[in-house]
Every structure is written in C-alpha cells, then in structure tokens.
PDB file of N, CA and C in Angstrom:
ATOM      1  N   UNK A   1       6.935 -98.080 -64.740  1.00  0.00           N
ATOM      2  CA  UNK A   1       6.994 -98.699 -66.043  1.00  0.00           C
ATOM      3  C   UNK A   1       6.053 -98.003 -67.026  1.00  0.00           C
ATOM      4  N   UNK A   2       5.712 -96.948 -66.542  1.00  0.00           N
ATOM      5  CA  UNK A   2       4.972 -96.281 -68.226  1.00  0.00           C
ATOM      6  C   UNK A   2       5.800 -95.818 -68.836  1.00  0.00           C
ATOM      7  N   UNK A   3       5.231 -95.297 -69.423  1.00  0.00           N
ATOM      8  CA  UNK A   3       5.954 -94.524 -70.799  1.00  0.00           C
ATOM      9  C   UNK A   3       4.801 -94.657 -72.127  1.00  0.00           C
ATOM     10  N   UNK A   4       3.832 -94.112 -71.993  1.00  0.00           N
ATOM     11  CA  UNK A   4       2.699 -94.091 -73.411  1.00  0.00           C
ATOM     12  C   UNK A   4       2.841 -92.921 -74.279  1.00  0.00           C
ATOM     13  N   UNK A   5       2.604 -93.040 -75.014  1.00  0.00           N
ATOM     14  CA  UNK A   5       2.318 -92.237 -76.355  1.00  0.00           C
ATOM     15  C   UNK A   5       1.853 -90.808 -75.219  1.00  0.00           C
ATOM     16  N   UNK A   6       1.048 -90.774 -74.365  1.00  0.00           N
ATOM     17  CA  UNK A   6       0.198 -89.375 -73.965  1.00  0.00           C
ATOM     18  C   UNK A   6       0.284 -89.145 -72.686  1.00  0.00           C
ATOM     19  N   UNK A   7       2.040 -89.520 -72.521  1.00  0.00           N
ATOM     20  CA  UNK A   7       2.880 -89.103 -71.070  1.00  0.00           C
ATOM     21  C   UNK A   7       4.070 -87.943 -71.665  1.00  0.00           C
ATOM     22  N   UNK A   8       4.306 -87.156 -70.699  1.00  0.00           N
ATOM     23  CA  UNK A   8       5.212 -86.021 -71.673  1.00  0.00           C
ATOM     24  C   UNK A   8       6.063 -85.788 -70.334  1.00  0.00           C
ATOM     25  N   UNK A   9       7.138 -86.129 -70.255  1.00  0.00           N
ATOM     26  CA  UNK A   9       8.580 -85.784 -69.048  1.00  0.00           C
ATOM     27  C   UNK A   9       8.991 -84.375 -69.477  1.00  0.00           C
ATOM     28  N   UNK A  10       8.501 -83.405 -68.392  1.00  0.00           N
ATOM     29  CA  UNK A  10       9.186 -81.698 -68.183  1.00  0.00           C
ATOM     30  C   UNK A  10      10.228 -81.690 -69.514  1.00  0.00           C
ATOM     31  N   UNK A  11      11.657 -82.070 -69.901  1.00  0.00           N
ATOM     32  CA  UNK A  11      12.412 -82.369 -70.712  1.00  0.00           C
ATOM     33  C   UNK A  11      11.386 -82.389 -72.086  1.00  0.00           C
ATOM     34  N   UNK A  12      10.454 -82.928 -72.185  1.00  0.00           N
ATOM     35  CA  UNK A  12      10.004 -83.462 -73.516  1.00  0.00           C
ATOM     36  C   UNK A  12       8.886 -82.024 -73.850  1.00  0.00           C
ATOM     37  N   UNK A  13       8.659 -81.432 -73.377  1.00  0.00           N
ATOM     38  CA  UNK A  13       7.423 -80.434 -73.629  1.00  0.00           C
ATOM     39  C   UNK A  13       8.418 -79.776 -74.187  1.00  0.00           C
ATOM     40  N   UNK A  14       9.223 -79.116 -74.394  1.00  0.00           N
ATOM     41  CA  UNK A  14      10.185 -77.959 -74.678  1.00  0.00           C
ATOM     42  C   UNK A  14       9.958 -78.325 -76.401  1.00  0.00           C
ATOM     43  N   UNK A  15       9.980 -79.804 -76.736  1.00  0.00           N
ATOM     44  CA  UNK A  15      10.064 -80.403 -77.935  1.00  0.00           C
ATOM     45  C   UNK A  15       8.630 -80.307 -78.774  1.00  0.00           C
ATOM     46  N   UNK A  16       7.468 -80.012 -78.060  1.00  0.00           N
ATOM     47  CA  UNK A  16       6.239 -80.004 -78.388  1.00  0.00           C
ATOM     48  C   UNK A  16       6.233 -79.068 -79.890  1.00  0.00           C
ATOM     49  N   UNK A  17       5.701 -79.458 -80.842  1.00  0.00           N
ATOM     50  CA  UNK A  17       5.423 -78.657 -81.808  1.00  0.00           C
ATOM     51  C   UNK A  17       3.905 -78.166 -82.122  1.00  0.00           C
ATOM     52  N   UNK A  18       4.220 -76.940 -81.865  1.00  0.00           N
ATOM     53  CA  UNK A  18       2.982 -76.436 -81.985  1.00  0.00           C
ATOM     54  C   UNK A  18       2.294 -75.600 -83.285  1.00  0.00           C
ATOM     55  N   UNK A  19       1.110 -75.868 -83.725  1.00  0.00           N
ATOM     56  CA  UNK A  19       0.969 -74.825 -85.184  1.00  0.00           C
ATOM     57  C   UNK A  19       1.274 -73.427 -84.906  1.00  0.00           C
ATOM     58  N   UNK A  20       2.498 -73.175 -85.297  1.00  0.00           N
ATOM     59  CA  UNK A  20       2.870 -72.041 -85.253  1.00  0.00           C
ATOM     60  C   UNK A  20       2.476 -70.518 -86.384  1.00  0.00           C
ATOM     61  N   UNK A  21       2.311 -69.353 -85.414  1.00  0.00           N
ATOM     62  CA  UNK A  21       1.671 -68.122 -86.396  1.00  0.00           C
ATOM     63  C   UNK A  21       2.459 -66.943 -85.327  1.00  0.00           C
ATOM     64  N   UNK A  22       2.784 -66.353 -86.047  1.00  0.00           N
ATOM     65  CA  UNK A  22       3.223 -65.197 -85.396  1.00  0.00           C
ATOM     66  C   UNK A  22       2.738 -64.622 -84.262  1.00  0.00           C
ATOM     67  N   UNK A  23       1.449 -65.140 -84.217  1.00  0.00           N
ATOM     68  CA  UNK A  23       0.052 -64.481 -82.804  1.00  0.00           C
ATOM     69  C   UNK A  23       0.579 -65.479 -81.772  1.00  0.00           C
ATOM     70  N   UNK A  24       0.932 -66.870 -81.719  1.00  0.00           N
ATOM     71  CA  UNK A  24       1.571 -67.386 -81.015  1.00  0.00           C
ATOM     72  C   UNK A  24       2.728 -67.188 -80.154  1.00  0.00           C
ATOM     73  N   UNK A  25       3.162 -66.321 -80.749  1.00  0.00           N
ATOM     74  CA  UNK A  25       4.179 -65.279 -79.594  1.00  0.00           C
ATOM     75  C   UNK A  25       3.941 -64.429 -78.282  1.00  0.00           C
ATOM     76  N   UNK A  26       2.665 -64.165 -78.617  1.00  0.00           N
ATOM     77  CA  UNK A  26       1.806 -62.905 -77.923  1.00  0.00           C
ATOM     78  C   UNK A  26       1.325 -64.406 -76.486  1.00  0.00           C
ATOM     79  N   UNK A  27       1.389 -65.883 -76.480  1.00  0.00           N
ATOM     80  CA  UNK A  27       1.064 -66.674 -75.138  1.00  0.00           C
ATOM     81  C   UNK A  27       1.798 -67.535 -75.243  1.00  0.00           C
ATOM     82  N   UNK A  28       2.787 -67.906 -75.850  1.00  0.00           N
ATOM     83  CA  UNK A  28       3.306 -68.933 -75.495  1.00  0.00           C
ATOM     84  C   UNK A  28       4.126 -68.624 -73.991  1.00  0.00           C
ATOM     85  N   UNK A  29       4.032 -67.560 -73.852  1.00  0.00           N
ATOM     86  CA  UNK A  29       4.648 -67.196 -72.335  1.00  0.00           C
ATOM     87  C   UNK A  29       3.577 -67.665 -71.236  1.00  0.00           C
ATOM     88  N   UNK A  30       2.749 -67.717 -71.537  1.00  0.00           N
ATOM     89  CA  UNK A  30       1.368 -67.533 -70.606  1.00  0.00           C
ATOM     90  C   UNK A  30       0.825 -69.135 -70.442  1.00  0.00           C
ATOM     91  N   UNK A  31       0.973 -70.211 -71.729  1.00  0.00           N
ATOM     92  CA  UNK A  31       1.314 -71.298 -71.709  1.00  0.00           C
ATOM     93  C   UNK A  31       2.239 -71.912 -71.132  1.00  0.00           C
ATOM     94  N   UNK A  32       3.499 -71.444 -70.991  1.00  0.00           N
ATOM     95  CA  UNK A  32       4.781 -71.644 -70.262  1.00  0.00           C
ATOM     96  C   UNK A  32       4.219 -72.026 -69.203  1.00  0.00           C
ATOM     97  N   UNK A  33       3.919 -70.682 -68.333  1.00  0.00           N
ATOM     98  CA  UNK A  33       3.919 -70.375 -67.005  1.00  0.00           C
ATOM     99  C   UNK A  33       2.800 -71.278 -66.333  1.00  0.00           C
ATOM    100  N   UNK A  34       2.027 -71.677 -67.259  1.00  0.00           N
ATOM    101  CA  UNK A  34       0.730 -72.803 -66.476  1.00  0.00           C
ATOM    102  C   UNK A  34       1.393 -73.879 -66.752  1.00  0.00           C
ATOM    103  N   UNK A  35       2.239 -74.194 -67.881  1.00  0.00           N
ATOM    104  CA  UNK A  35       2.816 -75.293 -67.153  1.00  0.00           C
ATOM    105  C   UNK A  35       3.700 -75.544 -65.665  1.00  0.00           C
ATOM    106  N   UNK A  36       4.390 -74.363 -66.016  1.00  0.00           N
ATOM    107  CA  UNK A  36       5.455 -74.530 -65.073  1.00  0.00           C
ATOM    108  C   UNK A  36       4.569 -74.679 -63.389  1.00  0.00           C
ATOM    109  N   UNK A  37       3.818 -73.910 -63.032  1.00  0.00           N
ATOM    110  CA  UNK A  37       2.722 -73.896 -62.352  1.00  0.00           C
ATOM    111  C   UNK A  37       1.858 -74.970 -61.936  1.00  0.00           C
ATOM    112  N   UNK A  38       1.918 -76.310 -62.682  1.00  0.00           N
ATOM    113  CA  UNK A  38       0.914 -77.308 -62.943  1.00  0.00           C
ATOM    114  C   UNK A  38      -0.057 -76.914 -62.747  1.00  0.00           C
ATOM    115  N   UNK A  39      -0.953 -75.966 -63.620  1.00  0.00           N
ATOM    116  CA  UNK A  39      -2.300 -75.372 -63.750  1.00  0.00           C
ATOM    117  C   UNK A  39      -3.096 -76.637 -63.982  1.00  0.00           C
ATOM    118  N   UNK A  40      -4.250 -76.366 -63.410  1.00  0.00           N
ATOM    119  CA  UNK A  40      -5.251 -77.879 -64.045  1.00  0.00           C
ATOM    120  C   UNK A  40      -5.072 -77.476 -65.476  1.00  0.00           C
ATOM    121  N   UNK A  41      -5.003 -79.198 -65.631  1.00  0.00           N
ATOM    122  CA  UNK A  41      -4.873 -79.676 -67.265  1.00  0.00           C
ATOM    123  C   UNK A  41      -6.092 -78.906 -68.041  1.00  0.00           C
ATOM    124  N   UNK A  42      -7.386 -78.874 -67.702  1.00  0.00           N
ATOM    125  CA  UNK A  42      -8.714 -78.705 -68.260  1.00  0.00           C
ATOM    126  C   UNK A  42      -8.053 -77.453 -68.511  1.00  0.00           C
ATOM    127  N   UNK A  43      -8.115 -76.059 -67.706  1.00  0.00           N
ATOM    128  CA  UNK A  43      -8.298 -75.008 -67.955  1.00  0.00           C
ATOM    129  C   UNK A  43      -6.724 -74.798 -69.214  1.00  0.00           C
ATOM    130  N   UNK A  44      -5.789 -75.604 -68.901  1.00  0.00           N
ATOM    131  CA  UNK A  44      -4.625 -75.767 -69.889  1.00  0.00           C
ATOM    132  C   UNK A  44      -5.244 -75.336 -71.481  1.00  0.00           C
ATOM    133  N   UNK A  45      -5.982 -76.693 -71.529  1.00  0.00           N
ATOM    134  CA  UNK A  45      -6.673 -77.532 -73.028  1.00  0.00           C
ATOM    135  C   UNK A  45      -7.509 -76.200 -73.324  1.00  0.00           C
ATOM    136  N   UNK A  46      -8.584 -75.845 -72.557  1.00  0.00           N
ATOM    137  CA  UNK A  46      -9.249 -74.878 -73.105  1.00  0.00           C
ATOM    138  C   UNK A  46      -8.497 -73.657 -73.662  1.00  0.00           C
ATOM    139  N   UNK A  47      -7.510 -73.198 -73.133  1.00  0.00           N
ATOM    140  CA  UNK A  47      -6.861 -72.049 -73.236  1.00  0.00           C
ATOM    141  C   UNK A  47      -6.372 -72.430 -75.037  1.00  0.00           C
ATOM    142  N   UNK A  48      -5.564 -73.374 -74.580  1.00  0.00           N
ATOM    143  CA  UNK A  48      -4.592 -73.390 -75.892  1.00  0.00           C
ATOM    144  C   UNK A  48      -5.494 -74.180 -77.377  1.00  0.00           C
ATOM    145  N   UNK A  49      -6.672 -74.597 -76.773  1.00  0.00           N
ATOM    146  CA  UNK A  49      -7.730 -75.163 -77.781  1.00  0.00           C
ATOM    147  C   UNK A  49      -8.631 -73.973 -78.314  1.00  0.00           C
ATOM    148  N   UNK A  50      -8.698 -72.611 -77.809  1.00  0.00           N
ATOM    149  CA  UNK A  50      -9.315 -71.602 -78.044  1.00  0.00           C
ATOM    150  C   UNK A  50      -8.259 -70.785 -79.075  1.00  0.00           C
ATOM    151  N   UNK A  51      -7.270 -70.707 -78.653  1.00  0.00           N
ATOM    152  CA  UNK A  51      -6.434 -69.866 -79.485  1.00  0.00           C
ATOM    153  C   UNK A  51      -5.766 -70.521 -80.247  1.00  0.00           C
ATOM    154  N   UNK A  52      -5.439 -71.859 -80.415  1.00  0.00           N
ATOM    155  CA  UNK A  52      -4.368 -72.722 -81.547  1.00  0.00           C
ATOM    156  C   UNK A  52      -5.703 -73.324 -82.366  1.00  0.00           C
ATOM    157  N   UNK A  53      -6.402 -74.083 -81.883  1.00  0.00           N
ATOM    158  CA  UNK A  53      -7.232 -74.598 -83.189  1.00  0.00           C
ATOM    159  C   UNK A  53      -8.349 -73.730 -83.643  1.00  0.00           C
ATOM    160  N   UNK A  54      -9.192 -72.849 -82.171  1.00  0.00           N
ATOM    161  CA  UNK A  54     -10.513 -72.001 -82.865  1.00  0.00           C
ATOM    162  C   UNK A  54      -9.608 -70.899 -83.378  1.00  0.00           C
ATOM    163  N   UNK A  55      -8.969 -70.274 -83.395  1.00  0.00           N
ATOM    164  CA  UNK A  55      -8.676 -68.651 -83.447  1.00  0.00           C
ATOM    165  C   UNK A  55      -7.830 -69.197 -84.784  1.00  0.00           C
ATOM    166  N   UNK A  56      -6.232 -70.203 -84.129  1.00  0.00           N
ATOM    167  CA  UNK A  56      -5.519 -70.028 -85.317  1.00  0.00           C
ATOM    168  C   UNK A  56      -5.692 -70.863 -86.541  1.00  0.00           C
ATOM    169  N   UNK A  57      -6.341 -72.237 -86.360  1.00  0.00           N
ATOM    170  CA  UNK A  57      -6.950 -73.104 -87.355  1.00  0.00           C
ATOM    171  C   UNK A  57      -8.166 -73.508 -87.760  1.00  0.00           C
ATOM    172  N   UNK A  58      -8.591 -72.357 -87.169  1.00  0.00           N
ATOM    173  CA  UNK A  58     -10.044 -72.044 -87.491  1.00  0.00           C
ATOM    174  C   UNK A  58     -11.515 -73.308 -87.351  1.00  0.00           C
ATOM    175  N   UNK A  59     -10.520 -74.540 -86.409  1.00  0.00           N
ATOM    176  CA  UNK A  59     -11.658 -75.350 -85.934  1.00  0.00           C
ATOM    177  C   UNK A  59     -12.814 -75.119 -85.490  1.00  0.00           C
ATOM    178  N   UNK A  60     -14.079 -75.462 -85.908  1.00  0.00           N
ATOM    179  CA  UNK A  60     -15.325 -75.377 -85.058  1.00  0.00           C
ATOM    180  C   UNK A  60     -15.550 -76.120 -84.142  1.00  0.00           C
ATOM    181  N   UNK A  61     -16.297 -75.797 -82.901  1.00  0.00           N
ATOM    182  CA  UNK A  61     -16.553 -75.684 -81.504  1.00  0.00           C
ATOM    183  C   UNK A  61     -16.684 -77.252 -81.258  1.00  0.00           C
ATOM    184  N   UNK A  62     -17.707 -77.706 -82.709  1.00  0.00           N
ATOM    185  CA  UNK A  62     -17.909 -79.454 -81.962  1.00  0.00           C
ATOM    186  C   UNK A  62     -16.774 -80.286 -82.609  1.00  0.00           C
ATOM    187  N   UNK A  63     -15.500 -79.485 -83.631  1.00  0.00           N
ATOM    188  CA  UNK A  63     -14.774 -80.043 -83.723  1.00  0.00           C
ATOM    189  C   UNK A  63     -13.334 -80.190 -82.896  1.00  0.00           C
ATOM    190  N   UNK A  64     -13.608 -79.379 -81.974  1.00  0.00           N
ATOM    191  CA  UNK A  64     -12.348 -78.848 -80.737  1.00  0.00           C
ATOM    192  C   UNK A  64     -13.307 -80.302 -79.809  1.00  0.00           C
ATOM    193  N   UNK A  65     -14.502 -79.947 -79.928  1.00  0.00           N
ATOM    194  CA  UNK A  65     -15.448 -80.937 -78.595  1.00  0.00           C
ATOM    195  C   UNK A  65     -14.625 -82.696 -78.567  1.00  0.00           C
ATOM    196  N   UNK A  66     -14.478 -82.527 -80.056  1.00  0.00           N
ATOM    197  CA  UNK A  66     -14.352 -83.736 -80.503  1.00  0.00           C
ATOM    198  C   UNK A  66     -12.584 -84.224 -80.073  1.00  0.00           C
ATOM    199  N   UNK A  67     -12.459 -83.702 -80.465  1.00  0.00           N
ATOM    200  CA  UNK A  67     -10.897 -83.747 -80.088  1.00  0.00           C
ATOM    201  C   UNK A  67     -10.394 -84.006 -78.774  1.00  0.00           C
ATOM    202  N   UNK A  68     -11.041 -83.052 -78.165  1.00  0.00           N
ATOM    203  CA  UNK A  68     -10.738 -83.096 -76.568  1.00  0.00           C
ATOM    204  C   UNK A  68     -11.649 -84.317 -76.082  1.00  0.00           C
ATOM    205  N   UNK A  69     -12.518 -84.722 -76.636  1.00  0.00           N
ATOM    206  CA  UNK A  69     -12.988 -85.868 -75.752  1.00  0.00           C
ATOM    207  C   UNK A  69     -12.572 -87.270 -76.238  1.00  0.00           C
ATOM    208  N   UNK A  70     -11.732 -86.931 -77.301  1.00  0.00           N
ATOM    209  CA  UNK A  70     -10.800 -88.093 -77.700  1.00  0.00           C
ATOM    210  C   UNK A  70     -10.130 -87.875 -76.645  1.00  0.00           C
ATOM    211  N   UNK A  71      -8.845 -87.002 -76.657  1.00  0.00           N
ATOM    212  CA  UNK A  71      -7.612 -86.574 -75.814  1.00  0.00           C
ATOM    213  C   UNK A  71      -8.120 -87.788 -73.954  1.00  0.00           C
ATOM    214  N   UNK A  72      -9.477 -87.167 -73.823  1.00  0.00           N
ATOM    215  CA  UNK A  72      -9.809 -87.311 -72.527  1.00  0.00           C
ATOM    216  C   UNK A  72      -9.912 -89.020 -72.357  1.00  0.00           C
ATOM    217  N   UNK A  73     -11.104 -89.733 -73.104  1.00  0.00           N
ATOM    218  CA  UNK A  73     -10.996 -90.939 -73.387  1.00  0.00           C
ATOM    219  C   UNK A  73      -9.609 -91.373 -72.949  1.00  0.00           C
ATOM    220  N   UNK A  74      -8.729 -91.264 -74.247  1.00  0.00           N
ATOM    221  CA  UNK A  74      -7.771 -92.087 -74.375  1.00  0.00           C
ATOM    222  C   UNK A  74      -6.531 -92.100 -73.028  1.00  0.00           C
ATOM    223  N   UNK A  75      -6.617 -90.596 -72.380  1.00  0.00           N
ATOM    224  CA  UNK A  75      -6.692 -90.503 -71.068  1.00  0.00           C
ATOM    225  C   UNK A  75      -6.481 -91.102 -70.258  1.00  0.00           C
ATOM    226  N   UNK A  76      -8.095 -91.026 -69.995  1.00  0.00           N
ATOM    227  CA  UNK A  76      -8.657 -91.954 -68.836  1.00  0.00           C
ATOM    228  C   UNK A  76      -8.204 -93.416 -68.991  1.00  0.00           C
ATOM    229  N   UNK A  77      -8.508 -93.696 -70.112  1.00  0.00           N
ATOM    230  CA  UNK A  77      -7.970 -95.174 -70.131  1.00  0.00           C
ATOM    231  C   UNK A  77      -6.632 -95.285 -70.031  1.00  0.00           C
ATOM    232  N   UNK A  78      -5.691 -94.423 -70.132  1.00  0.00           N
ATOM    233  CA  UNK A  78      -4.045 -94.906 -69.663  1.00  0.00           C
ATOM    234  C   UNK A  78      -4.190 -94.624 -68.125  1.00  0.00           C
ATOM    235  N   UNK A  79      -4.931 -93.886 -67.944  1.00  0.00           N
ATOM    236  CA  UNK A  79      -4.657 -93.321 -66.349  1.00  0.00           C
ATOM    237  C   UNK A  79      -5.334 -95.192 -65.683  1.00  0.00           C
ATOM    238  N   UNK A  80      -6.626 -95.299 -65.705  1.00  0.00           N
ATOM    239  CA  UNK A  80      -6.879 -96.723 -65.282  1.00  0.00           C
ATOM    240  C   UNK A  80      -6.534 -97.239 -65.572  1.00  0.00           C
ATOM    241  N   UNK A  81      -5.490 -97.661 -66.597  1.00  0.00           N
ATOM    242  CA  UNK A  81      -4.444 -98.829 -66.732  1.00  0.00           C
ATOM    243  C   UNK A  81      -3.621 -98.853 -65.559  1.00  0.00           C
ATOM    244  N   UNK A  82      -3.051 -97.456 -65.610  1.00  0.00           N
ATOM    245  CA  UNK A  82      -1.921 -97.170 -64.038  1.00  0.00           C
ATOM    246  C   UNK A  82      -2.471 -97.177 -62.321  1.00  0.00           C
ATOM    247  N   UNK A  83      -3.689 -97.243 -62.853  1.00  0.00           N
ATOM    248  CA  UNK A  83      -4.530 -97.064 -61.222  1.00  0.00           C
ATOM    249  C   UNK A  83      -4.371 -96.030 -60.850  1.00  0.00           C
ATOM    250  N   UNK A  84      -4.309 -94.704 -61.782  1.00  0.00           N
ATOM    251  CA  UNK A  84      -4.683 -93.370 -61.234  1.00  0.00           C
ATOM    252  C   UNK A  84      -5.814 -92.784 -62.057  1.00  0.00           C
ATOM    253  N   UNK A  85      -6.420 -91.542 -61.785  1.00  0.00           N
ATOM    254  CA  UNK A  85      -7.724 -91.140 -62.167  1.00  0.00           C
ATOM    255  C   UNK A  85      -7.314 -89.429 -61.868  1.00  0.00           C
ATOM    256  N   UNK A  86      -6.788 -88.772 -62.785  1.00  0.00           N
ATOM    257  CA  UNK A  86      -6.730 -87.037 -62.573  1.00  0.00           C
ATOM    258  C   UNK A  86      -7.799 -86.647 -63.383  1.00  0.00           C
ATOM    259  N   UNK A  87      -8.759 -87.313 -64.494  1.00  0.00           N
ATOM    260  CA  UNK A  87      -9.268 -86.250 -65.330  1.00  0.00           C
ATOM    261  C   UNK A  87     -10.677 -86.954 -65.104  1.00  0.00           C
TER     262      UNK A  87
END
C-alpha cells in the first residue's frame, strides 16, 4: 500500500525531469547504468548533486548539504512509516 510522493516504479524514472544542459549528455549514460545496477542511493545523490546542481546550477556546497538532508529526512520518515530503514 505505498505509493508516496518519494517512491519512483523503474517505469516512472524514464519520466524524471532533469535540469537539462547539453553537458548532461556527456552522464546521463553513467546515471542510467547506476540505476540500472541499483548502485547505493548515497553514491547516486552525490554523483548527480555534483554535476546537476554544483557544476550545472551552480549551487553551493551547504546548499546541496541542505537539500540532501531534506531528501534524507523526509526519507527516513517514509521508510519508518513502512518499517524499513535503507538510508
């Protein structure tokens, strides 16, 4: 019975919109493939938080910090709603 806002079904990632720049071409393959892979999530976030918000939207470091420890929060708390714990 889930289904939250920050659950994504294989089918639904394809739909993901991402800030797109032409440099985004050069990994979205490399993104692919850790998904397809189920790479840990962490090393996921860092990857694509280094090159989509620091590199291509020019976020600063405690504002990526910030973000991701929202992401994580809000997380954790769906995951202990479900009685699981990955992050």
């Amino acid at each position: 019975m889930a289904g939250g806002v920050l659950e994504l079904m294989p089918s639904e990632v394809e739909k993901i919109l991402l800030p797109y720049k032409n440099v985004n071409a050069d990994f979205i393959v490399e993104i692919d493939e850790m998904m397809r892979k189920k790479s840990d999530v962490n090393k996921l976030l860092e990857f694509t938080n280094n090159l989509i918000l620091r590199d291509g939207c020019g976020l600063s470091k405690n504002e990526i910090k910030l973000a991701d420890n929202i992401w994580k929060k809000l997380s954790k708390r769906r995951l202990n709603r479900n009685g699981k714990s990955d992050i």
